[in-house]
Protein backbone atom coordinates (compact mmCIF):
# COMPACT_ATOMS: atom_id res chain seq x y z
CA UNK A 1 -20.32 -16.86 -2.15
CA UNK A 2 -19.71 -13.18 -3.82
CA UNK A 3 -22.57 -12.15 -1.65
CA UNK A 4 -21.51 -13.55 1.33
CA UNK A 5 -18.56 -11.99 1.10
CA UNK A 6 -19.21 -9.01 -0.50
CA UNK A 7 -18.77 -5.91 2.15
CA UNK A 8 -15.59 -5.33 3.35
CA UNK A 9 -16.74 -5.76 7.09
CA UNK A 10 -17.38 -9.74 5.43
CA UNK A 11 -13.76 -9.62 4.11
CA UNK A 12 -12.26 -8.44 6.38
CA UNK A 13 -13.05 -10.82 9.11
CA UNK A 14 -12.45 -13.97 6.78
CA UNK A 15 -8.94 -12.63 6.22
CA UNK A 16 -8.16 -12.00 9.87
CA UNK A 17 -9.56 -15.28 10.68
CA UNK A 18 -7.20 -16.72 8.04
CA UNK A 19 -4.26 -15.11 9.00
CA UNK A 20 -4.51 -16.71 12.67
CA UNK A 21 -5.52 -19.74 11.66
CA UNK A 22 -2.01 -20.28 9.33
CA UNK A 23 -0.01 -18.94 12.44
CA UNK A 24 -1.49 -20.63 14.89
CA UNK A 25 -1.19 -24.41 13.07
CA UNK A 26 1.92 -23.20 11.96
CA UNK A 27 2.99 -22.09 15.71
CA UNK A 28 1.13 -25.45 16.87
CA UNK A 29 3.22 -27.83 15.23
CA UNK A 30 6.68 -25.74 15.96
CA UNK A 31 5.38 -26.66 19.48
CA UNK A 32 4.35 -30.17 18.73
CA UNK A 33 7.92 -30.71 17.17
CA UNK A 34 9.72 -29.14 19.55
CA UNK A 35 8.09 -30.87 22.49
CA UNK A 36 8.32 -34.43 20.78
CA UNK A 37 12.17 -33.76 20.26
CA UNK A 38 13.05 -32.40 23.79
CA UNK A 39 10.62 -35.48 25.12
CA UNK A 40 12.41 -38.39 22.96
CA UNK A 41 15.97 -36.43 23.47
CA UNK A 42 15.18 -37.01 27.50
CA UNK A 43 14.43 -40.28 26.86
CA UNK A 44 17.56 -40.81 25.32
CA UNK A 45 19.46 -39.50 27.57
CA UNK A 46 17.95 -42.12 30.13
CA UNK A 47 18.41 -44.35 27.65
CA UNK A 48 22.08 -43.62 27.23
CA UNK A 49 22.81 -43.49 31.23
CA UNK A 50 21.22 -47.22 31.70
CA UNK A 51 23.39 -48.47 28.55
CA UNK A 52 26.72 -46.75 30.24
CA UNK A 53 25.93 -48.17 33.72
CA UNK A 54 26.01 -51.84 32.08
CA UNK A 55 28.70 -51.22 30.63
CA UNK A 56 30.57 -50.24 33.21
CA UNK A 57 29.42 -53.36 35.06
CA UNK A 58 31.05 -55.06 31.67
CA UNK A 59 34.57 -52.99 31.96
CA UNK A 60 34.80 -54.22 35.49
CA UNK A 61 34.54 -57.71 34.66
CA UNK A 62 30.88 -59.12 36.74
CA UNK A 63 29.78 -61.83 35.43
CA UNK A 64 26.72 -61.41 32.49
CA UNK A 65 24.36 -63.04 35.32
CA UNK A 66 25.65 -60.46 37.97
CA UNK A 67 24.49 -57.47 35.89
CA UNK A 68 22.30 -55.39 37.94
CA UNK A 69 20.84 -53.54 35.03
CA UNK A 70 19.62 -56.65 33.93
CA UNK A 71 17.28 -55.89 36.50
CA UNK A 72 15.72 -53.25 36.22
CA UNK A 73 11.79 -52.49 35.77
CA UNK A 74 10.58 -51.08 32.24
CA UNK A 75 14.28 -50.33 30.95
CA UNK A 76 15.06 -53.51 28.14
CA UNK A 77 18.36 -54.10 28.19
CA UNK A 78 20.55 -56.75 25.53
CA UNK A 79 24.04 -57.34 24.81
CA UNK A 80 25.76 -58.33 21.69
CA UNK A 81 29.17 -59.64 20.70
CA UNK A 82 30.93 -58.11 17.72
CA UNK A 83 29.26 -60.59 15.45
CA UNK A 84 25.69 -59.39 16.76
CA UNK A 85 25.05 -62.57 18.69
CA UNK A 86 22.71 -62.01 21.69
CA UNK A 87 25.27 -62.68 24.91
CA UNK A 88 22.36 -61.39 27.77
CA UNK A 89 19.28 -59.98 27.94
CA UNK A 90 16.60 -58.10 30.82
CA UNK A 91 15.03 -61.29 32.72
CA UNK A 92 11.21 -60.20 31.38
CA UNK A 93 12.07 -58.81 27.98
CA UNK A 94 9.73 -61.14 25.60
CA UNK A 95 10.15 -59.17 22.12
CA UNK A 96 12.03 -56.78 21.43
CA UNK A 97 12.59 -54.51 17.96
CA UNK A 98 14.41 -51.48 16.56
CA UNK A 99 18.29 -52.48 17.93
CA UNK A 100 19.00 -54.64 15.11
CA UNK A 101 19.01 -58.03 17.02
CA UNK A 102 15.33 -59.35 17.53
CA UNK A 103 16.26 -62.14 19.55
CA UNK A 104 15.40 -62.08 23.92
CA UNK A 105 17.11 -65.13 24.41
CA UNK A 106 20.76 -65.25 24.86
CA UNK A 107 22.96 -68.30 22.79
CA UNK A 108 24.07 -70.79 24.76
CA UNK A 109 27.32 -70.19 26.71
CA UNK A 110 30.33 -72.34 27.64
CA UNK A 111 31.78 -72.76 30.83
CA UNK A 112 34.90 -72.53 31.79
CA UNK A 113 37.35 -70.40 33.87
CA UNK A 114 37.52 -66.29 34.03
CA UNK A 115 41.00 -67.49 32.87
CA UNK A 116 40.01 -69.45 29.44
CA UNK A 117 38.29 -66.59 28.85
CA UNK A 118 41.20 -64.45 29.07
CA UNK A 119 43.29 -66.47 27.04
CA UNK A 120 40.28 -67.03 24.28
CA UNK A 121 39.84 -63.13 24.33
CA UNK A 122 43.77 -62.82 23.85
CA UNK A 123 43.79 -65.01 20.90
CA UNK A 124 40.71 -63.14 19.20
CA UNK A 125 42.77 -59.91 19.92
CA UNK A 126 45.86 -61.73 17.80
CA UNK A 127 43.57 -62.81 15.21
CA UNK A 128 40.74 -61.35 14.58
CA UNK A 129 42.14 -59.07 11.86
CA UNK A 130 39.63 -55.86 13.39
CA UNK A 131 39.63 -53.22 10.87
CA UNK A 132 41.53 -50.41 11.57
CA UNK A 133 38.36 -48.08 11.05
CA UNK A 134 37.00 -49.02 14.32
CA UNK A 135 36.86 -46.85 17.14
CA UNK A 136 40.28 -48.06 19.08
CA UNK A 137 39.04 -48.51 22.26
CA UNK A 138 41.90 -50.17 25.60
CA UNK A 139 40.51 -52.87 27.39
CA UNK A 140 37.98 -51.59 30.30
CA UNK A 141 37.47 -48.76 28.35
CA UNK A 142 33.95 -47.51 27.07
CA UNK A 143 33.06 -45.66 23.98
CA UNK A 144 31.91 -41.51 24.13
CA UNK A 145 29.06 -40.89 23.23
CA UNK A 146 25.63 -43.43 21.89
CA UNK A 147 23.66 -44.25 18.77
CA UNK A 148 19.51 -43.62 19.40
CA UNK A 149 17.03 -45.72 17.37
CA UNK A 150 13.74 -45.88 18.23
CA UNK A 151 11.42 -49.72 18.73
CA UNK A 152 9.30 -51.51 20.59
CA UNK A 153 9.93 -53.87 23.43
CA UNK A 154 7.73 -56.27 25.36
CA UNK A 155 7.92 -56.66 29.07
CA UNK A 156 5.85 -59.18 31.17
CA UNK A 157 2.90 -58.73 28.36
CA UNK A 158 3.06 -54.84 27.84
CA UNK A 159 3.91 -53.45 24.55
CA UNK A 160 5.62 -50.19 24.49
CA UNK A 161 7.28 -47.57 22.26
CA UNK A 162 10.61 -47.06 23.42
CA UNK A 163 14.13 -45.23 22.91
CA UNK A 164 17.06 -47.15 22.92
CA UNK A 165 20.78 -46.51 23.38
CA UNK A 166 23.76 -48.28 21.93
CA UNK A 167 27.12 -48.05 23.82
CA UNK A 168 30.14 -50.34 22.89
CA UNK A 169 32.57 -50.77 25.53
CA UNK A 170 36.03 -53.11 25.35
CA UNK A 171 35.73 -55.63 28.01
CA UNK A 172 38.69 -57.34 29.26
CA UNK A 173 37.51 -60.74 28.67
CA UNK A 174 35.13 -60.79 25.96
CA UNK A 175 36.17 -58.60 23.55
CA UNK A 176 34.42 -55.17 21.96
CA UNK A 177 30.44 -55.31 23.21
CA UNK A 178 27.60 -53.21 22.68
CA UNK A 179 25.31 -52.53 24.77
CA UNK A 180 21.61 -51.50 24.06
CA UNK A 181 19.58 -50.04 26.70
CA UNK A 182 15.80 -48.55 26.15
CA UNK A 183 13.90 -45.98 27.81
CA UNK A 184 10.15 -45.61 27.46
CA UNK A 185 7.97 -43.19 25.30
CA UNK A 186 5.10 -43.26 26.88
CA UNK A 187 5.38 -39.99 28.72
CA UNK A 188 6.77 -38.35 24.86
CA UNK A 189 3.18 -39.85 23.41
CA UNK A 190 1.31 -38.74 26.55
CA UNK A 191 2.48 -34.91 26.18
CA UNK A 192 2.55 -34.95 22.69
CA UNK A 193 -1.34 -36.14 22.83
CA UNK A 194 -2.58 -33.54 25.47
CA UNK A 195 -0.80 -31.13 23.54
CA UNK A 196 -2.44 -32.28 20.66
CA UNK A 197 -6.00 -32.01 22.14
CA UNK A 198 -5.85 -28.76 23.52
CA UNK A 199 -4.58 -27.08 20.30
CA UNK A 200 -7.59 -29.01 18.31
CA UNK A 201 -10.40 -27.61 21.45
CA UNK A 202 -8.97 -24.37 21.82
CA UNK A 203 -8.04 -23.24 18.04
CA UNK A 204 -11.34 -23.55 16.93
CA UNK A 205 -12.56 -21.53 20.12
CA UNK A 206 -9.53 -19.04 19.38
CA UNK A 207 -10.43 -18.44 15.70
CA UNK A 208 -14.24 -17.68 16.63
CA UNK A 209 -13.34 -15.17 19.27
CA UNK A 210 -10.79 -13.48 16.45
CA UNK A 211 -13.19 -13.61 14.09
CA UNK A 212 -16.06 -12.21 16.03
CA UNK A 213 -14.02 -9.28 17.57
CA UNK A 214 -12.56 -8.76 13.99
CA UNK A 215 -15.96 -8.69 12.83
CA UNK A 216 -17.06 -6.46 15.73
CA UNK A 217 -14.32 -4.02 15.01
CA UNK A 218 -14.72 -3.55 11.53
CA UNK A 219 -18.23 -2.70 11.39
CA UNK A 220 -17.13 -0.06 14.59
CA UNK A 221 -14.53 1.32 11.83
CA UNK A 222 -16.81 1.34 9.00
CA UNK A 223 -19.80 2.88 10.74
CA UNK A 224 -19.00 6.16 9.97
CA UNK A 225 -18.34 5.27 6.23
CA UNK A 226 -21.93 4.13 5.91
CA UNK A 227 -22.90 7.44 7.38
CA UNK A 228 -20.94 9.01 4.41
CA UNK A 229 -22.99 6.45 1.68
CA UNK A 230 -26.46 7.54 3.25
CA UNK A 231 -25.76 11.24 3.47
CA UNK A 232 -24.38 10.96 -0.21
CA UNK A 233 -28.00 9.38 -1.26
CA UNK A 234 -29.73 11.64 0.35
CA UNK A 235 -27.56 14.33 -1.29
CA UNK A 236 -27.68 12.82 -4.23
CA UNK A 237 -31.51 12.23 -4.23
CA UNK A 238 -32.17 15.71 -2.77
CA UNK A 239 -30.03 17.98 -4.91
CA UNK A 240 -28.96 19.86 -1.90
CA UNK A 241 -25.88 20.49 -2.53
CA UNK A 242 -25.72 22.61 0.68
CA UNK A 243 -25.46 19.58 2.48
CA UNK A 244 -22.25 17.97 3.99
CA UNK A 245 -21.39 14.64 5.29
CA UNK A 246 -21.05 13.74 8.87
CA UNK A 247 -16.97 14.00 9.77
CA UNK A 248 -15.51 11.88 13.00
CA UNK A 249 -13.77 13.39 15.42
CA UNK A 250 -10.57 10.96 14.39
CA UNK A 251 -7.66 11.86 12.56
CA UNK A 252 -7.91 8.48 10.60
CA UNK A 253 -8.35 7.92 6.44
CA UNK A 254 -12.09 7.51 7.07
CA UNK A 255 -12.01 11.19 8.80
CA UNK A 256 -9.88 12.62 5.86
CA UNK A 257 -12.32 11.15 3.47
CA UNK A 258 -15.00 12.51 5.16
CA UNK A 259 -13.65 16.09 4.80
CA UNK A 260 -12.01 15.26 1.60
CA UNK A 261 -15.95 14.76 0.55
CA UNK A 262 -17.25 17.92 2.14
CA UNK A 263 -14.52 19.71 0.08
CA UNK A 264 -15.62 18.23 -2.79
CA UNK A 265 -19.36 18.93 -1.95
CA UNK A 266 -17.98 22.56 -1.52
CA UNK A 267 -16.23 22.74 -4.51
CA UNK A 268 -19.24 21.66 -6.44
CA UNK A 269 -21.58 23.51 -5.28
CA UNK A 270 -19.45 26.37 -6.20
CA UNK A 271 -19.33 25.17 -9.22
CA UNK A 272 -22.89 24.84 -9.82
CA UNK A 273 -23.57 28.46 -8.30
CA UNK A 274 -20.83 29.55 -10.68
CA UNK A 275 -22.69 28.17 -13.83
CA UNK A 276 -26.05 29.25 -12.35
CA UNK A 277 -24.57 33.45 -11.85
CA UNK A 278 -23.15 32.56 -15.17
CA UNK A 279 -26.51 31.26 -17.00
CA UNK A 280 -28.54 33.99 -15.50
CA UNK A 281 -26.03 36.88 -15.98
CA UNK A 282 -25.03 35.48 -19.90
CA UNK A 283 -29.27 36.06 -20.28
CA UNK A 284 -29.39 39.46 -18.64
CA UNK A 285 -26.29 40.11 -20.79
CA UNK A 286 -28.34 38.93 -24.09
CA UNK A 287 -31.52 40.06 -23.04
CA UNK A 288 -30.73 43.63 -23.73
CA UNK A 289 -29.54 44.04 -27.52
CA UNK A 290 -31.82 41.27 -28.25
CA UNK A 291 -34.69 43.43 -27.04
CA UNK A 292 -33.22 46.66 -28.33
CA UNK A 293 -32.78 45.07 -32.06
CA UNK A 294 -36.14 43.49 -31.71
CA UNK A 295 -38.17 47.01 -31.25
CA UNK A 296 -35.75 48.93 -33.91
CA UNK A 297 -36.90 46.04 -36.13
CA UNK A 298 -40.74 46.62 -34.99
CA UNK A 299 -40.48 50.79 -35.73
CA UNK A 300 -38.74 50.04 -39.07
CA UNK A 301 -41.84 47.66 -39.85
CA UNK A 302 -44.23 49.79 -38.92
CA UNK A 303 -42.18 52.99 -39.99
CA UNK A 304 -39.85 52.35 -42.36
CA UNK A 305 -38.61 56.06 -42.62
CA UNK A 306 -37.99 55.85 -38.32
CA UNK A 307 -35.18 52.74 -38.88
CA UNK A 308 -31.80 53.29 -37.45
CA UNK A 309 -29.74 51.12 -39.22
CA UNK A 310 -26.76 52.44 -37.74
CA UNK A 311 -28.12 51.40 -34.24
CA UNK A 312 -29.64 47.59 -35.50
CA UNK A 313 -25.96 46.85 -36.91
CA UNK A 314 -24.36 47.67 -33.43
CA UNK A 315 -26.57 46.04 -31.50
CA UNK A 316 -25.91 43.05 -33.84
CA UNK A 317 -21.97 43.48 -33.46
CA UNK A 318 -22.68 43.97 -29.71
CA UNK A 319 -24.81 40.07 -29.96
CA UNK A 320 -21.96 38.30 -31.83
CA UNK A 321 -19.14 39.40 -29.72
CA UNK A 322 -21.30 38.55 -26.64
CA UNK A 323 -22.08 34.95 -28.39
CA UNK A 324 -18.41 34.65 -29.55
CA UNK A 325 -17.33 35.45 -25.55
CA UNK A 326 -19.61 32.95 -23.95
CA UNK A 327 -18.60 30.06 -26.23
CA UNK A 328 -14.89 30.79 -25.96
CA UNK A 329 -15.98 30.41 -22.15
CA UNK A 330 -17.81 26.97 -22.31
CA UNK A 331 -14.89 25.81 -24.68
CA UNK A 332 -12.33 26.44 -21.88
CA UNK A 333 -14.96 24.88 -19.00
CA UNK A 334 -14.68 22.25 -21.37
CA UNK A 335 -11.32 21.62 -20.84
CA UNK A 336 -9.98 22.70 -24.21
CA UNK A 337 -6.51 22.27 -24.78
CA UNK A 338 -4.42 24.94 -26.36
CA UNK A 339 -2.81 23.79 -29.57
CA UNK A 340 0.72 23.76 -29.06
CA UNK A 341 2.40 25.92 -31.62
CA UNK A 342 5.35 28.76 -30.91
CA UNK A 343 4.17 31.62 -30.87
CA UNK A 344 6.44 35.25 -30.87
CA UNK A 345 4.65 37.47 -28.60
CA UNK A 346 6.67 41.12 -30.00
CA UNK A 347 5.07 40.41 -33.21
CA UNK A 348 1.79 39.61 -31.99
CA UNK A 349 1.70 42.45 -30.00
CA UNK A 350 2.58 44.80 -32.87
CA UNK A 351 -0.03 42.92 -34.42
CA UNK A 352 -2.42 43.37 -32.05
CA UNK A 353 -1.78 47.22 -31.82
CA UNK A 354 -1.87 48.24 -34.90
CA UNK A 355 -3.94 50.78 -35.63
CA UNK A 356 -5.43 51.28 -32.04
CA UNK A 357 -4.35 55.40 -31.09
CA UNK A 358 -1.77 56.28 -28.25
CA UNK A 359 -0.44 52.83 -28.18
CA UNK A 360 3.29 52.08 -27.94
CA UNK A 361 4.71 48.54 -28.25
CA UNK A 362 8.41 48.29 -26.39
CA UNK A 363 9.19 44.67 -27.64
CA UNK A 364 12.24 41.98 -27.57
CA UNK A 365 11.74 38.67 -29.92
CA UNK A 366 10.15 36.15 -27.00
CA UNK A 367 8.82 32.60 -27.89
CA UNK A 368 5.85 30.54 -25.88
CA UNK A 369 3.83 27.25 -26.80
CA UNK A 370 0.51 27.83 -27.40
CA UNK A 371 -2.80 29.06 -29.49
CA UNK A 372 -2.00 32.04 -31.22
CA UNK A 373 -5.61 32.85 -31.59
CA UNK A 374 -6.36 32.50 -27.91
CA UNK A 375 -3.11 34.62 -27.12
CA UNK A 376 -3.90 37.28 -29.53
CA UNK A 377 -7.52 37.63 -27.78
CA UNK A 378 -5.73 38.05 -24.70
CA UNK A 379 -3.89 40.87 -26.06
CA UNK A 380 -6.68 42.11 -27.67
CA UNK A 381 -8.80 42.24 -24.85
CA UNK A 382 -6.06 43.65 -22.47
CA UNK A 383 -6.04 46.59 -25.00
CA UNK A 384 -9.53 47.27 -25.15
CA UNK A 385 -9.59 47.60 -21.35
CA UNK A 386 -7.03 49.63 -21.58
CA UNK A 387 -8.35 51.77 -24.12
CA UNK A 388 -11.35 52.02 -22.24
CA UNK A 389 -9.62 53.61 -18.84
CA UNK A 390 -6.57 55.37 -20.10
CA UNK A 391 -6.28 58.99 -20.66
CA UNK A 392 -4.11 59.35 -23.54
CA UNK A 393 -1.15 56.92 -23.45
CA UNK A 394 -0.80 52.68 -23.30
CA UNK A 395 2.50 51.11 -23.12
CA UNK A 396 3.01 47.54 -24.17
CA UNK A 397 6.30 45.68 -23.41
CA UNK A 398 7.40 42.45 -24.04
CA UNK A 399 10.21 40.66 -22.16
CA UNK A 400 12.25 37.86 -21.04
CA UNK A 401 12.48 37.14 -17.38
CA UNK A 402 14.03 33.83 -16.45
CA UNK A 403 12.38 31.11 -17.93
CA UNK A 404 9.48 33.14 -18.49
CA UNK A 405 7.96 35.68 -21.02
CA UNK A 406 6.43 38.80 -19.39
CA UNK A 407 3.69 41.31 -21.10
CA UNK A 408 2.96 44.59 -19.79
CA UNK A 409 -0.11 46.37 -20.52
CA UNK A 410 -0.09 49.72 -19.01
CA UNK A 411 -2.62 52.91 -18.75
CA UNK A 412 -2.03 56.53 -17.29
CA UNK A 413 -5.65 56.27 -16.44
CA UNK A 414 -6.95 56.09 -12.48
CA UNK A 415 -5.98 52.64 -12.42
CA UNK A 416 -7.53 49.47 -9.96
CA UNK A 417 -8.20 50.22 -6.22
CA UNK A 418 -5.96 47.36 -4.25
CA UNK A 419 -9.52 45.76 -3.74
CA UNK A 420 -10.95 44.86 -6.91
CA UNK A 421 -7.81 43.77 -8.58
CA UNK A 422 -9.04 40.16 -7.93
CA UNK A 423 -12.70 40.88 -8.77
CA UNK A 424 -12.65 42.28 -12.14
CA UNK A 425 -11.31 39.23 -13.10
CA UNK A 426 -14.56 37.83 -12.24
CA UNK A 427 -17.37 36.90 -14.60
CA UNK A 428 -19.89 39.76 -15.59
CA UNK A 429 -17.79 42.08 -13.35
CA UNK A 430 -17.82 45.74 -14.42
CA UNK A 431 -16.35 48.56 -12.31
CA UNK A 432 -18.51 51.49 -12.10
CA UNK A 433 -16.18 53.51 -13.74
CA UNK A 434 -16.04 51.15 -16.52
CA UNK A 435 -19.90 50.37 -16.63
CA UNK A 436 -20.12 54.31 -17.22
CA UNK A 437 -17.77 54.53 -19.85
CA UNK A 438 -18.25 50.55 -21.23
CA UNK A 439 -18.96 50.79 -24.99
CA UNK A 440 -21.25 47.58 -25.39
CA UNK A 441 -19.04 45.20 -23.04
CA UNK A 442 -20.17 42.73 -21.11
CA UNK A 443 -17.61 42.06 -18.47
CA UNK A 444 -15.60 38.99 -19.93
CA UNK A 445 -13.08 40.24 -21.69
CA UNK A 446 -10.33 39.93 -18.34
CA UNK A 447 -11.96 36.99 -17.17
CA UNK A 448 -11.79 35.23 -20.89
CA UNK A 449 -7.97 37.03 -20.29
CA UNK A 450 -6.94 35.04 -17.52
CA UNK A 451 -8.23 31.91 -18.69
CA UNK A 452 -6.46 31.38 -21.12
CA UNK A 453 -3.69 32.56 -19.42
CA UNK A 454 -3.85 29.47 -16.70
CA UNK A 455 -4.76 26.92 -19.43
CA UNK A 456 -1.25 28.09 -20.82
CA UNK A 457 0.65 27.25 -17.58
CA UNK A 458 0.71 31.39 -16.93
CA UNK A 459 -0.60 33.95 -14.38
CA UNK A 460 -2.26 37.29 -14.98
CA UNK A 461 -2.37 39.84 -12.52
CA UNK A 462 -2.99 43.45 -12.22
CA UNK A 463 -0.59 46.32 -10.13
CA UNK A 464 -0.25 50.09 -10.95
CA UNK A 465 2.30 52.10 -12.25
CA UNK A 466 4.56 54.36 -11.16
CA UNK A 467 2.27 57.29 -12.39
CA UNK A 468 -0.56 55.27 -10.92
CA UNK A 469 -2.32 53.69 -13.88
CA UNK A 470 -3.10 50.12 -14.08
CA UNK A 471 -0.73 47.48 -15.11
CA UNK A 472 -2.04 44.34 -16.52
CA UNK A 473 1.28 41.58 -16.52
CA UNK A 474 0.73 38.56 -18.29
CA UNK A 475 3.42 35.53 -17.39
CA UNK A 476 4.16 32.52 -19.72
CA UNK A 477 6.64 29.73 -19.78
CA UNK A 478 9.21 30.30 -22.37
CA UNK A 479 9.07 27.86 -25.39
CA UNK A 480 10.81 24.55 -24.16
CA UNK A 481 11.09 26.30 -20.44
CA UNK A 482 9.80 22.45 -19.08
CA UNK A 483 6.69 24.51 -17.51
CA UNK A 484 5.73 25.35 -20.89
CA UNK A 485 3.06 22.44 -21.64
CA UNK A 486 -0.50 23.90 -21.95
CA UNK A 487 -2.86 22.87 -18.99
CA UNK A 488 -5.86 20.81 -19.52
């Protein structure tokens, strides 16, 4: 069963088909109710007009053998006294059920003059004792309105379902009757039947044509997602990250997924060119003091008077800042989070410039959440570019500004032309100015900078100053500023 339904397309059409099939059997028997009611409300209403037409035969006084509704074809028809006894009955009814008095044949009558019965009816209205509960009804009159029951009655050998209507009506001469009149259900049962049968042959039908266009429709929608799944295998079995997934020319979730995918497909290719430039650059980057080290170590072997020591330590100072760099690096492509401690940025700025020439710290007390070791190399790193570029003078300020801490590091050197200030942030990226003058670097130290700047909810950015040196601004969320929790 989990395989048969196991694909959406499979799901999807058993819950359509579902859903119809509870509304329409719940819309089926509203109708089936609805049309049995109206049908038996019709027939009592026939009922109830044959039952009033007796009786008004009855308030006029005809004789129980004069009745004309005694009469009449397929409409049973008894009367009652007060005390239920059967006074007449239709000339063919043979049984008869559901009125409350089973019996066809009226009890025997006497005879006598209209007049006896007048004066017999007067005494019963003297002393009968009639609760006062009763409907009070004047002689001739007839009661508003019926009670319905449903029975069965049978007439000349047929057997039939019927309605019947009880009407009471106060006769001059005989007192308070009822009268109870039926009309057939046979046309309520007919309707109700056909009715019946054409919701149980045309449901089923219904429910295969909703399932199949439900069926046919979903795999339509989904087409384009199994495009996606093959063009991800093949991505995905290829390598190519070059590759993109077919997008439909909707504006539907399947079409954003589609580019949502590409984007991703972008992004990760990027990603993986980024660590490949990265790889191959860190080597370039190594390959050099390694190889310079490596022959300075060969001459000293071989010629132990030729060693320049002072040349095999710097190379060596050169490899472990360059090894220190690139694992700071993977650590923060690894997510690393910043340990959350306050931090005052005057004092580690006095901190970090001490003892570096031409430096001046301008510095108000300033608080942020984060690593103070991953702050300080930011600093630290600011300053040796700066010390790298400037002529004679660096500023560094420290201030508040809103809910944020600000750090200047300004140079009077030649500054950044408007279009690098992006790229030196970049990986490996050395200006040719600073590849000229570069003292062993190896292009990381502003792109380590920045970093850690973003991984402490901050910006870095670069402008000039007035005189038109660079200025390097570093932004942080104050302590407690709401901002201020380190990113991921």
């Amino acid at each position: 069963m989990s395989r048969l339904f196991g694909s959406v397309r499979s799901r999807a059409t058993l819950g359509a088909t579902l859903v119809v099939a509870v509304a329409l059997v719940a819309a089926g028997a509203a109708v089936l109710l609805s049309l049995r009611a109206n049908l038996t409300g019709e027939a009592g209403t026939r009922a109830e007009r044959s039952a009033q037409a007796v009786a008004s035969e009855l308030a006029a006084r005809i004789p129980l053998d004069k009745l004309s509704g005694l009469d009449a074809e397929d409409v049973p028809v008894q009367i009652v006294d007060e005390d239920g006894v059967l006074l007449a009955a239709s000339e063919d009814l043979e049984r008869i059920s559901g009125t409350g008095t089973a019996e066809v044949t009226p009890a025997p009558t006497r005879s006598g003059a209209d007049d006896d019965w007048d004066r017999e009816d007067d005494d019963r209205d003297d002393d009968s004792g009639r609760s006062g509960d009763d409907e009070s009804l004047e002689p001739g009159e007839i009661a508003q309105g019926a009670s319905y029951t449903n029975g069965t009655a049978t007439i000349d050998g047929d057997t039939e379902d019927y309605r019947f209507a009880a009407v009471e009506v106060e006769t001059p001469d005989r007192g308070r009757l009822t009268v109870h009149a039926g009309s057939p259900l046979a046309a309520e049962h007919s309707a109700v039947g056909t009715a019946l049968t054409a919701m149980l042959i045309g449901f089923p039908l219904l429910l295969g044509v909703v399932a199949g266009v439900t069926w046919l429709v979903t795999g339509r929608a989904l087409r384009p997602v199994e495009g996606i799944r093959r063009e991800m295998a093949a991505i995905t079995a290829s390598e190519d990250l070059r590759r993109r997934v077919p997008e439909p020319a909707t504006h539907d979730e399947i079409a954003r997924l589609a580019r949502t995918t590409n984007a991703t497909l972008a992004a990760l290719e990027a990603s993986v060119e980024r660590q490949r430039s990265f790889v191959a650059d860190a080597s370039h980057e190594l390959r050099s003091p390694i190889a310079s080290l490596r022959t300075q170590l060969e001459v000293a072997a071989a010629h132990p008077e030729l060693l320049d020591l002072d040349g095999a330590v710097e190379d060596t100072v050169r490899l472990q800042n360059l090894a220190g760099d690139l694992l700071l690096l993977a650590r923060l492509d690894a997510g690393e989070r910043p340990v959350g401690t306050r931090v005052d940025l005057a004092a580690l700025a006095r901190e970090e410039a001490a003892g570096r020439e031409g430096v001046t710290v301008e510095a108000e007390p300033v608080e942020v959440s984060g690593s103070r070791g991953q702050l300080g190399r930011v600093l630290a790193n600011l300053l040796d570019n700066a010390e790298r570029h400037a002529r004679e003078r660096i500023t560094v300020t420290v201030r508040r500004e809103g809910g944020e801490a600000v750090v200047g590091v300004a140079d009077d050197g030649e500054g950044v032309a408007e279009a690098d200030r992006e790229r030196i942030f970049e990986r490996f990226v050395r200006l040719d100015a600073a590849r000229s003058r570069d003292d062993g670097g190896a292009g990381l130290g502003l792109a380590i900078a920045r970093d850690v700047a973003v991984r402490h909810g901050g910006t870095l950015t670069v402008g000039a100053t007035p005189a038109g040196g660079a200025l390097f601004e570093l932004r942080l969320p104050l302590a407690g500023a709401g901002r201020g929790a380190p990113r991921a």
